[in-house]
N, C-alpha and C. Protein backbone atom coordinates (compact mmCIF):
# COMPACT_ATOMS: atom_id res chain seq x y z
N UNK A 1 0.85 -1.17 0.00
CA UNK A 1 0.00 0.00 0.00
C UNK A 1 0.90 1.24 0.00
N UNK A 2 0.16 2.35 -0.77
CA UNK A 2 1.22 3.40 -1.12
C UNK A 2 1.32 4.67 0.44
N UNK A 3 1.86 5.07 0.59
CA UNK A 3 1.76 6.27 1.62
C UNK A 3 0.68 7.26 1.27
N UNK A 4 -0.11 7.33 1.92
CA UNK A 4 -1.19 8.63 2.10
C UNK A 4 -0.95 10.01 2.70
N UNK A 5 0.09 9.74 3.38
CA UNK A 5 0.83 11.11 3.93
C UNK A 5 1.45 12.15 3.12
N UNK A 6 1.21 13.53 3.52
CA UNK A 6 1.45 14.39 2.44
C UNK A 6 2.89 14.64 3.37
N UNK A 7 3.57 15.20 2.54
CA UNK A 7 5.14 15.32 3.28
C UNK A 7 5.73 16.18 4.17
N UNK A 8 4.35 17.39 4.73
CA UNK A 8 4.49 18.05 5.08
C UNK A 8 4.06 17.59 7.11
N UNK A 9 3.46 16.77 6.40
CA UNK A 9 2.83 15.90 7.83
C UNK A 9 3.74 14.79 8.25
N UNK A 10 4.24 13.86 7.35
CA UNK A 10 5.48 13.21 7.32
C UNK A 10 6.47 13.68 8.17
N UNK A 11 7.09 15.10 8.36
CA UNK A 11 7.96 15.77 8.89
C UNK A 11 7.31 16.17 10.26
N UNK A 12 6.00 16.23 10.09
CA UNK A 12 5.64 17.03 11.53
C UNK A 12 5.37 15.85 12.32
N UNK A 13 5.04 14.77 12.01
CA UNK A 13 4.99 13.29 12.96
C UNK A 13 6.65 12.74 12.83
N UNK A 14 7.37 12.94 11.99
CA UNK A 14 8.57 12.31 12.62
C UNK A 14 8.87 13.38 13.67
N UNK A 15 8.60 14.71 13.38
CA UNK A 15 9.26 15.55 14.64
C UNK A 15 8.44 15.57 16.19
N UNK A 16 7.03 14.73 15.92
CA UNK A 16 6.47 14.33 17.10
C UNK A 16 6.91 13.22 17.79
N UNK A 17 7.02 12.29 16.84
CA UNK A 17 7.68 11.01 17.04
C UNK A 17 9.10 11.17 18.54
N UNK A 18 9.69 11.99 17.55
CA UNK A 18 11.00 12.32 18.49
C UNK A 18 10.55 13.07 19.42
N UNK A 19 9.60 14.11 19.40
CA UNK A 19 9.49 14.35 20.93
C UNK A 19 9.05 13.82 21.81
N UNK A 20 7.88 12.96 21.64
CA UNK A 20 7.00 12.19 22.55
C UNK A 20 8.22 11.00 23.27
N UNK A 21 9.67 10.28 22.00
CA UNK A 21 10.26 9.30 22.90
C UNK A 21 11.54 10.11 23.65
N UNK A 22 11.96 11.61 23.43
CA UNK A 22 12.71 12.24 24.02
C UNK A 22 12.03 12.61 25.70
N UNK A 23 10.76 13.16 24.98
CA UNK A 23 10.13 13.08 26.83
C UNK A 23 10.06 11.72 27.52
N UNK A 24 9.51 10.97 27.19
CA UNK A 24 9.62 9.42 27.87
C UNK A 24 10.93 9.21 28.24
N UNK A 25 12.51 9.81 27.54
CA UNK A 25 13.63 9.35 28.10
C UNK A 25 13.98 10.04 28.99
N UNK A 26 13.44 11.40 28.92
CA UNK A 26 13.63 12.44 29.83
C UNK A 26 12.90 11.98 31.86
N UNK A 27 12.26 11.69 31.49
CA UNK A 27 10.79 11.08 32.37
C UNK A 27 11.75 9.49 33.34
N UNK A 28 11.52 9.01 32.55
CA UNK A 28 13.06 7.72 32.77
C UNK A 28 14.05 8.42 33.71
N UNK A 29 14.81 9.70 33.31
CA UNK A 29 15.95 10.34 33.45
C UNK A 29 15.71 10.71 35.40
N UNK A 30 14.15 11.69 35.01
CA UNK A 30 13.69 12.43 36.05
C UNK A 30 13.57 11.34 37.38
N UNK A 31 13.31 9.71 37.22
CA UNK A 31 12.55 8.85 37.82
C UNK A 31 14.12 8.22 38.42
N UNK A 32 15.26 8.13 38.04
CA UNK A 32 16.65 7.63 38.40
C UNK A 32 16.73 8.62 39.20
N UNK A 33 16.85 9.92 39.14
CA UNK A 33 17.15 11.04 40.00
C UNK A 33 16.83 10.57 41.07
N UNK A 34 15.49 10.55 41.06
CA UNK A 34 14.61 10.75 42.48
C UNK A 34 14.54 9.52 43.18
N UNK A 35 14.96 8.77 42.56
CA UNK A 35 15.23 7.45 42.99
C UNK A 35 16.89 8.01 43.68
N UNK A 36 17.79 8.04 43.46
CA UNK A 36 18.85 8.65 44.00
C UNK A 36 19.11 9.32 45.16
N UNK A 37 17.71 9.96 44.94
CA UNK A 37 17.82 11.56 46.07
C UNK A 37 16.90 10.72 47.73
N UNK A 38 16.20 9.63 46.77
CA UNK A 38 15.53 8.94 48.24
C UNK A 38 13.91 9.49 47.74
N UNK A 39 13.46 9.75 47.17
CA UNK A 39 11.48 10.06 46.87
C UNK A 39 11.53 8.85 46.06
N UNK A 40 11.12 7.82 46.41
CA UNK A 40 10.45 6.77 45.87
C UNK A 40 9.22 7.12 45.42
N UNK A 41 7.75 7.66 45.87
CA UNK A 41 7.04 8.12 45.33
C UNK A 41 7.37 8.97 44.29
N UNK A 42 7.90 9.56 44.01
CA UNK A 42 8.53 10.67 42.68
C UNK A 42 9.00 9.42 41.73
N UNK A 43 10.01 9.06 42.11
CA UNK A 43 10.53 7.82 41.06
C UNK A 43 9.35 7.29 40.39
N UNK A 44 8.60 6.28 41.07
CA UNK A 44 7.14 5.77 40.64
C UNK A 44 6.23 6.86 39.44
N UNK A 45 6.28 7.82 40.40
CA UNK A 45 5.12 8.84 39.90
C UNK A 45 5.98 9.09 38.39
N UNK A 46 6.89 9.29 38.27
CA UNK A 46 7.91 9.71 37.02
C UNK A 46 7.84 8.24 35.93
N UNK A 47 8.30 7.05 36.51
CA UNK A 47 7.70 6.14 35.35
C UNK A 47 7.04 5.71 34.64
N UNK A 48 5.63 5.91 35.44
CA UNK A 48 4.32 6.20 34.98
C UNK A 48 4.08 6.89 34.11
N UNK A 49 4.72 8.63 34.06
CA UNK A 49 5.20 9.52 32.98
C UNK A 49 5.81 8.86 31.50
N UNK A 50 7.01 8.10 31.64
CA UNK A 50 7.69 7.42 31.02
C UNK A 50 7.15 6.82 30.48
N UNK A 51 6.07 5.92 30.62
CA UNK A 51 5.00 5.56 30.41
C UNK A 51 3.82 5.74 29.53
N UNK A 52 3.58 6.66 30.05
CA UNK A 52 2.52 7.32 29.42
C UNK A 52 2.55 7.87 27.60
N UNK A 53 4.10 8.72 28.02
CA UNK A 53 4.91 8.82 26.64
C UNK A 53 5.28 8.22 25.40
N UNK A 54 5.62 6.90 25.96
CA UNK A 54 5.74 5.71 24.90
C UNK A 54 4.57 5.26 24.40
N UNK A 55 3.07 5.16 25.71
CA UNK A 55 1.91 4.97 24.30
C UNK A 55 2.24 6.56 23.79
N UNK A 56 2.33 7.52 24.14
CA UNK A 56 1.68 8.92 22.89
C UNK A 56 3.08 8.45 21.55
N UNK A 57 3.92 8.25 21.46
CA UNK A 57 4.80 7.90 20.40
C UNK A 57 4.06 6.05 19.99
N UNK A 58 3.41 5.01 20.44
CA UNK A 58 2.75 4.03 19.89
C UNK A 58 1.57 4.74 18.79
N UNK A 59 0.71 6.00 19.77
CA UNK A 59 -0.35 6.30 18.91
C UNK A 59 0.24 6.64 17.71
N UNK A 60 1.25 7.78 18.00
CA UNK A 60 1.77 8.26 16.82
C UNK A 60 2.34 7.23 15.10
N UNK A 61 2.70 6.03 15.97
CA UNK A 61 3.50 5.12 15.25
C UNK A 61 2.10 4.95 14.61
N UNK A 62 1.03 4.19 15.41
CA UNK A 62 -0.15 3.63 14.33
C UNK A 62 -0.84 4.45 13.51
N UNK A 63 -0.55 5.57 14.06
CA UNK A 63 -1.57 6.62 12.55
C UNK A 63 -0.66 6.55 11.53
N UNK A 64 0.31 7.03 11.79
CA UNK A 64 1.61 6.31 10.46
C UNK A 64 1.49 5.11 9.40
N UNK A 65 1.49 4.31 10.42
CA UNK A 65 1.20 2.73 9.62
C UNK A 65 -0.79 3.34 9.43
N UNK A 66 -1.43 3.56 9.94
CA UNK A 66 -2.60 3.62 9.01
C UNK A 66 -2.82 4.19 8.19
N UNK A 67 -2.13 5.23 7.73
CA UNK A 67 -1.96 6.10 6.85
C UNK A 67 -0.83 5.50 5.38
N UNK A 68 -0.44 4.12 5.81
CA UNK A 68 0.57 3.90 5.04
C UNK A 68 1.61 3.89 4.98
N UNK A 69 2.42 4.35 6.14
CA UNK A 69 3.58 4.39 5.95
C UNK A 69 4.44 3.63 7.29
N UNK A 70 6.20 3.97 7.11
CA UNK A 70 6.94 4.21 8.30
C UNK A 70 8.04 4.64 8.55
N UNK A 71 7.55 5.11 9.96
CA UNK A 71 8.81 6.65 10.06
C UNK A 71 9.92 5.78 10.76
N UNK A 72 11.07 6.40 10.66
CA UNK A 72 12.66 5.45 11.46
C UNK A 72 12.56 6.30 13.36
N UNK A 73 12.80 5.20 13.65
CA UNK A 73 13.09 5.47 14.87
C UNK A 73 14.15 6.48 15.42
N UNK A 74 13.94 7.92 15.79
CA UNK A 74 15.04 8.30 16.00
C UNK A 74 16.11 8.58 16.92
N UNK A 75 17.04 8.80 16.22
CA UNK A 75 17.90 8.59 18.36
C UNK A 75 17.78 9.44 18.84
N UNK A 76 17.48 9.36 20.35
CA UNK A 76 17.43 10.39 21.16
C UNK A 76 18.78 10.88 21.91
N UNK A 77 18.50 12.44 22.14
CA UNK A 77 19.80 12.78 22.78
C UNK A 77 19.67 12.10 24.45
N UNK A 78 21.35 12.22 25.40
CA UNK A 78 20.91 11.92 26.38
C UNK A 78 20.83 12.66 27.59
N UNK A 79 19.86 12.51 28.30
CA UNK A 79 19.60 13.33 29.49
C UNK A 79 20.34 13.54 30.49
N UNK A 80 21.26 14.25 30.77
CA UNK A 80 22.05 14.14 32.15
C UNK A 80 22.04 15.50 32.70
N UNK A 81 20.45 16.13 32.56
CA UNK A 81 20.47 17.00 34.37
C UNK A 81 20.15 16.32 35.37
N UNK A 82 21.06 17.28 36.25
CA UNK A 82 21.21 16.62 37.54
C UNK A 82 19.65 17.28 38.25
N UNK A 83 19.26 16.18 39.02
CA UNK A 83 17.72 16.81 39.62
C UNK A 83 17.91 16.93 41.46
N UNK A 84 17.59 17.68 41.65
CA UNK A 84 18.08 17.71 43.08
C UNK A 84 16.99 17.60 43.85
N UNK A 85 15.96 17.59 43.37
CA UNK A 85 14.69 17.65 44.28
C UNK A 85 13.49 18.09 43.37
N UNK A 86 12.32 17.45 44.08
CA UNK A 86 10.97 17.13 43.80
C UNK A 86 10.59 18.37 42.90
N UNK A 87 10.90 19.65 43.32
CA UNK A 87 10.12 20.72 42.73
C UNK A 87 10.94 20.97 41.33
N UNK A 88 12.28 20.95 41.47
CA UNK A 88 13.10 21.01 40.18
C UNK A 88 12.51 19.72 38.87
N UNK A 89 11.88 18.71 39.43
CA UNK A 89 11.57 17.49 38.57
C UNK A 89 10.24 18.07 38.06
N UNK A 90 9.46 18.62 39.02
CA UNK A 90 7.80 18.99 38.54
C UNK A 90 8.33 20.04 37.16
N UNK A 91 9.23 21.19 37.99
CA UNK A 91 9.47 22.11 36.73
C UNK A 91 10.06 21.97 35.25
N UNK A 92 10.78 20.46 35.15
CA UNK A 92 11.25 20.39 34.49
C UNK A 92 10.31 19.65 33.52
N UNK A 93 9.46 18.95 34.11
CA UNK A 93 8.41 18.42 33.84
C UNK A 93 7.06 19.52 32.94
N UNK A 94 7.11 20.65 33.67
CA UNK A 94 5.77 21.08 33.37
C UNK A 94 6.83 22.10 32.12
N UNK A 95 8.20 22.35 32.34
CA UNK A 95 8.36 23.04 31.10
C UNK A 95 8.15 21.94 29.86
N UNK A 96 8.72 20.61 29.92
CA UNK A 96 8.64 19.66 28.91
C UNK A 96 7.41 19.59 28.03
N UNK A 97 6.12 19.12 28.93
CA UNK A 97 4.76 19.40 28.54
C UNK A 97 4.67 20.64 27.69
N UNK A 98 5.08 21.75 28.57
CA UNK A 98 4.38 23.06 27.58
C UNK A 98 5.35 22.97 26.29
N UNK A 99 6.62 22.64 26.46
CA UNK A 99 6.82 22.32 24.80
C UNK A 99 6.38 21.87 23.83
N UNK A 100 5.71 20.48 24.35
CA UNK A 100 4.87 19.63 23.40
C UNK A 100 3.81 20.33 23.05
N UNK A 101 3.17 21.45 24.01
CA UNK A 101 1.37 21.89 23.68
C UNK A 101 2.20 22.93 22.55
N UNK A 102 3.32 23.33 22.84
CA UNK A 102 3.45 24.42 21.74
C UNK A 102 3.83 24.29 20.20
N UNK A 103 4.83 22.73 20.38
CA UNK A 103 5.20 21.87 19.42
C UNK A 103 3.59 21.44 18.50
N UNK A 104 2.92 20.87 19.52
CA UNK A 104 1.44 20.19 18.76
C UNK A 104 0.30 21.37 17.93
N UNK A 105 0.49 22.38 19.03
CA UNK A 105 -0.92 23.65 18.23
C UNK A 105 0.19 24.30 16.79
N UNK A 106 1.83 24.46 16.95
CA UNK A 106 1.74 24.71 15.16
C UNK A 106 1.82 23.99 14.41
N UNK A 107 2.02 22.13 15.15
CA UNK A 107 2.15 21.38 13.82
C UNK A 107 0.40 21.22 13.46
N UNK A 108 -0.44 21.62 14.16
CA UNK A 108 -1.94 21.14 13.60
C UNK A 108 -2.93 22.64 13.03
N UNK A 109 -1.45 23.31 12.77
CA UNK A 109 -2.14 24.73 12.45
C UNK A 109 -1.29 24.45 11.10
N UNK A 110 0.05 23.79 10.90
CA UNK A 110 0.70 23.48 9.55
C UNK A 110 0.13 22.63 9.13
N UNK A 111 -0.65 21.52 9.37
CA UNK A 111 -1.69 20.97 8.75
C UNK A 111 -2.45 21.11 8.01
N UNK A 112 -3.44 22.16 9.06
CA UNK A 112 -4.66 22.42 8.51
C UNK A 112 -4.52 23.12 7.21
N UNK A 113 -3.40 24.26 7.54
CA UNK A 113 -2.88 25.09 6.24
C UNK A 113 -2.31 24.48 4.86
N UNK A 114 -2.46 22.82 5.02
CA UNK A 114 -1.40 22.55 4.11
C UNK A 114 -3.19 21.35 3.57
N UNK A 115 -4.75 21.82 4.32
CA UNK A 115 -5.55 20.73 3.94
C UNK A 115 -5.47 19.68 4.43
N UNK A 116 -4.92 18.84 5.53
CA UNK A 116 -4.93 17.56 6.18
C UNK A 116 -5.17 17.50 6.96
N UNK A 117 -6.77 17.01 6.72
CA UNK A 117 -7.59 17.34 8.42
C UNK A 117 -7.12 16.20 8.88
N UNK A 118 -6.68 15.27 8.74
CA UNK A 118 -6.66 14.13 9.21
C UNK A 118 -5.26 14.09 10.35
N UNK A 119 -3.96 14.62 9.66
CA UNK A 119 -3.35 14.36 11.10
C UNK A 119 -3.70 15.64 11.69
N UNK A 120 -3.67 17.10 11.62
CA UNK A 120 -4.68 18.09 11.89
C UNK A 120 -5.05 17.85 13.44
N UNK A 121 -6.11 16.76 13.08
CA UNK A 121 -7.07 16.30 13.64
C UNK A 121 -6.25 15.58 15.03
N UNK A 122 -5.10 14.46 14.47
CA UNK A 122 -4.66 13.67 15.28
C UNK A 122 -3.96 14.86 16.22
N UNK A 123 -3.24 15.86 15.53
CA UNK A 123 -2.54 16.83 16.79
C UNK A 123 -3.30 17.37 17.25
N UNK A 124 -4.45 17.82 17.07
CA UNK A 124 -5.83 18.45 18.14
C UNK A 124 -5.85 17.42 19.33
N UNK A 125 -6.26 16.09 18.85
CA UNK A 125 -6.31 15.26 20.47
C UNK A 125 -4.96 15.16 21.12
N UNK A 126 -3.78 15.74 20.35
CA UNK A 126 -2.38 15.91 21.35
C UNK A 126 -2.37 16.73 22.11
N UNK A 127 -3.00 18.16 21.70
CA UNK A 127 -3.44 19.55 22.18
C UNK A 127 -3.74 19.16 23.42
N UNK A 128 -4.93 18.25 23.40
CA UNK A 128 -5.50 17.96 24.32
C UNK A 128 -5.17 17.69 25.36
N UNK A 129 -4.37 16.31 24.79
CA UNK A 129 -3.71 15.58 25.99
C UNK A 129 -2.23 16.74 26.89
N UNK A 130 -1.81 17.80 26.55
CA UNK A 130 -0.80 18.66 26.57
C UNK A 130 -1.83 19.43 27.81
N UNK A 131 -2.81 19.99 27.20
CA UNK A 131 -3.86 20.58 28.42
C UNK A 131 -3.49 20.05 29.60
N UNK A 132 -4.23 18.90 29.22
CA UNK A 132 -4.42 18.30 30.47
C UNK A 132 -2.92 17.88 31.57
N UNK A 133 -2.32 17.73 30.37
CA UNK A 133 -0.66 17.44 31.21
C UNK A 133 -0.72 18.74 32.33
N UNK A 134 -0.34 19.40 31.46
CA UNK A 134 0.20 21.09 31.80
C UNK A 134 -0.82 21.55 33.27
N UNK A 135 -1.87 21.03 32.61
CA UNK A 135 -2.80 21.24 34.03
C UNK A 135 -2.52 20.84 35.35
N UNK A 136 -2.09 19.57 35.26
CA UNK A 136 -1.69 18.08 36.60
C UNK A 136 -0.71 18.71 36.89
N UNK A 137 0.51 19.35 36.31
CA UNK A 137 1.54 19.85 36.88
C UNK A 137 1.97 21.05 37.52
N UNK A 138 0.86 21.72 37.04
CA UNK A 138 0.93 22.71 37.32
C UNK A 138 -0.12 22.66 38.69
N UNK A 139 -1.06 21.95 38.94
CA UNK A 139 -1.56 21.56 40.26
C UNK A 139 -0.69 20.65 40.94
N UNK A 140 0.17 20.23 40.67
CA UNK A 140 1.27 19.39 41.97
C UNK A 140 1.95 20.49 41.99
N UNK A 141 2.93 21.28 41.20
CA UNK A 141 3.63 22.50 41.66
C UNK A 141 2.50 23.20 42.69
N UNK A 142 1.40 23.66 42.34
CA UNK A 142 0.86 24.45 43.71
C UNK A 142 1.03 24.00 44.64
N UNK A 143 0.72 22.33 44.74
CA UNK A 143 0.46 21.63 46.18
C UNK A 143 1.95 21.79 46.92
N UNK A 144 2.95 21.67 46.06
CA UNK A 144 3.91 21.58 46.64
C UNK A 144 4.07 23.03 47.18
N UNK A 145 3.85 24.12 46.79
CA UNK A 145 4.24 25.57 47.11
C UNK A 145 3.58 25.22 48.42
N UNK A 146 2.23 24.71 48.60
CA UNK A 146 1.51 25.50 49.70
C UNK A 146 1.65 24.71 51.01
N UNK A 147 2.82 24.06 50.59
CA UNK A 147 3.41 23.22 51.87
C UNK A 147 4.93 22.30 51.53
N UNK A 148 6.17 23.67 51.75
CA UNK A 148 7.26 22.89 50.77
C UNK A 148 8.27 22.35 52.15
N UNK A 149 7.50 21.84 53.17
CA UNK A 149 8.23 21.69 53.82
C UNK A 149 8.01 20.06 54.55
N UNK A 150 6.57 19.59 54.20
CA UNK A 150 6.63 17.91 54.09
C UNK A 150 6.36 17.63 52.52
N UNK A 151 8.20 17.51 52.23
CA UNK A 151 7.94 16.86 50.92
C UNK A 151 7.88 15.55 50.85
N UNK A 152 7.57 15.21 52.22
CA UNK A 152 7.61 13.20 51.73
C UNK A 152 6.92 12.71 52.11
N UNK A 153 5.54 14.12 52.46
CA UNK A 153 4.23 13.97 52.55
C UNK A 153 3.55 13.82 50.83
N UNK A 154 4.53 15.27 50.32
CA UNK A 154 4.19 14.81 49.26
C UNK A 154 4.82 13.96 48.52
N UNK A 155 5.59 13.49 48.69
CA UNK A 155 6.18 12.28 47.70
C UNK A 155 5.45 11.32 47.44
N UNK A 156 5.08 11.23 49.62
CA UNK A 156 3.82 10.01 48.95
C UNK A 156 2.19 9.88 48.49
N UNK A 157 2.05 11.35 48.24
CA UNK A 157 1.09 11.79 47.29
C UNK A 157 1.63 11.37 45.96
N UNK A 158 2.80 11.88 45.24
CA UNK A 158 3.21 11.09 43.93
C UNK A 158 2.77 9.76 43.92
N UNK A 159 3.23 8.98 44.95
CA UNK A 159 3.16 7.70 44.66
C UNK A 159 1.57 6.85 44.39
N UNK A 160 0.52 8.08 44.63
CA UNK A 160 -0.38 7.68 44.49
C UNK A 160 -1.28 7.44 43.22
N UNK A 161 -0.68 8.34 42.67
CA UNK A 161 -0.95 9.06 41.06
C UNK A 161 -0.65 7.73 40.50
């Protein structure tokens, strides 16, 4: 079967591709830290992340193959900030997310402009899922502000997530 992908979308899912498994390695990265530093709940709560990431790069993979095609796996760079603590991991976290919401609303605005409602479409429900990220993190950063002094009260709030 021939590729259905126009090439302009081609480029904007391989460049999703790579972000969605760069955050998952990043996420991985964040979850060794905190494992290091002693927040086992953080570690947990962070693989889950890791997690989560690898299906959003699976979804990505199958609209690909349903569309006809396949993109190469690409290498990721490697992560070595040092994380020193819970709130540095959330932040690094909630900047990651807002990359992706910013990465996803112009690749589904280069879409639409280019006529392809279809992946378009697929980066709208990324939009989505970016919301909602950006949201969760940005409500554990509060929780943590409004009491930064049992963090392993909240840690084991992470671990609950």
């Amino acid at each position: 079967m021939a590729s259905i992908l126009k090439p302009i979308a081609k480029m904007h899912l391989q460049d999703s591709i790579r972000n969605e498994l760069f955050a998952a390695h990043t996420y991985q990265h964040i979850a060794s830290q905190m494992q290091a530093a002693g927040f086992f709940g953080a570690q947990s709560f962070f693989e889950k992340e890791a997690a989560s990431e690898l299906e959003h790069y699976k979804e990505l993979r199958n609209f690909v193959n349903d569309m006809g095609d396949v993109l190469p796996t690409p290498a990721i760079d490697m992560a070595d900030t040092v994380i020193v603590d819970i709130q540095q991991a959330l932040m690094l976290s909630y900047d990651t997310e807002k990359y992706l919401l910013d990465q996803y609303n112009e690749r589904a605005v280069a879409c639409l402009n280019d006529n392809d409602i279809a992946t378009a479409s697929l980066f709208f429900k990324f939009v989505d899922k970016q919301v909602h990220s950006i949201g969760e993190y940005g409500d554990l950063i509060s929780r943590l502000y409004k009491n930064p002094k049992d963090v392993f009260e909240f840690d084991e709030h992470l671990k609950e997530l």
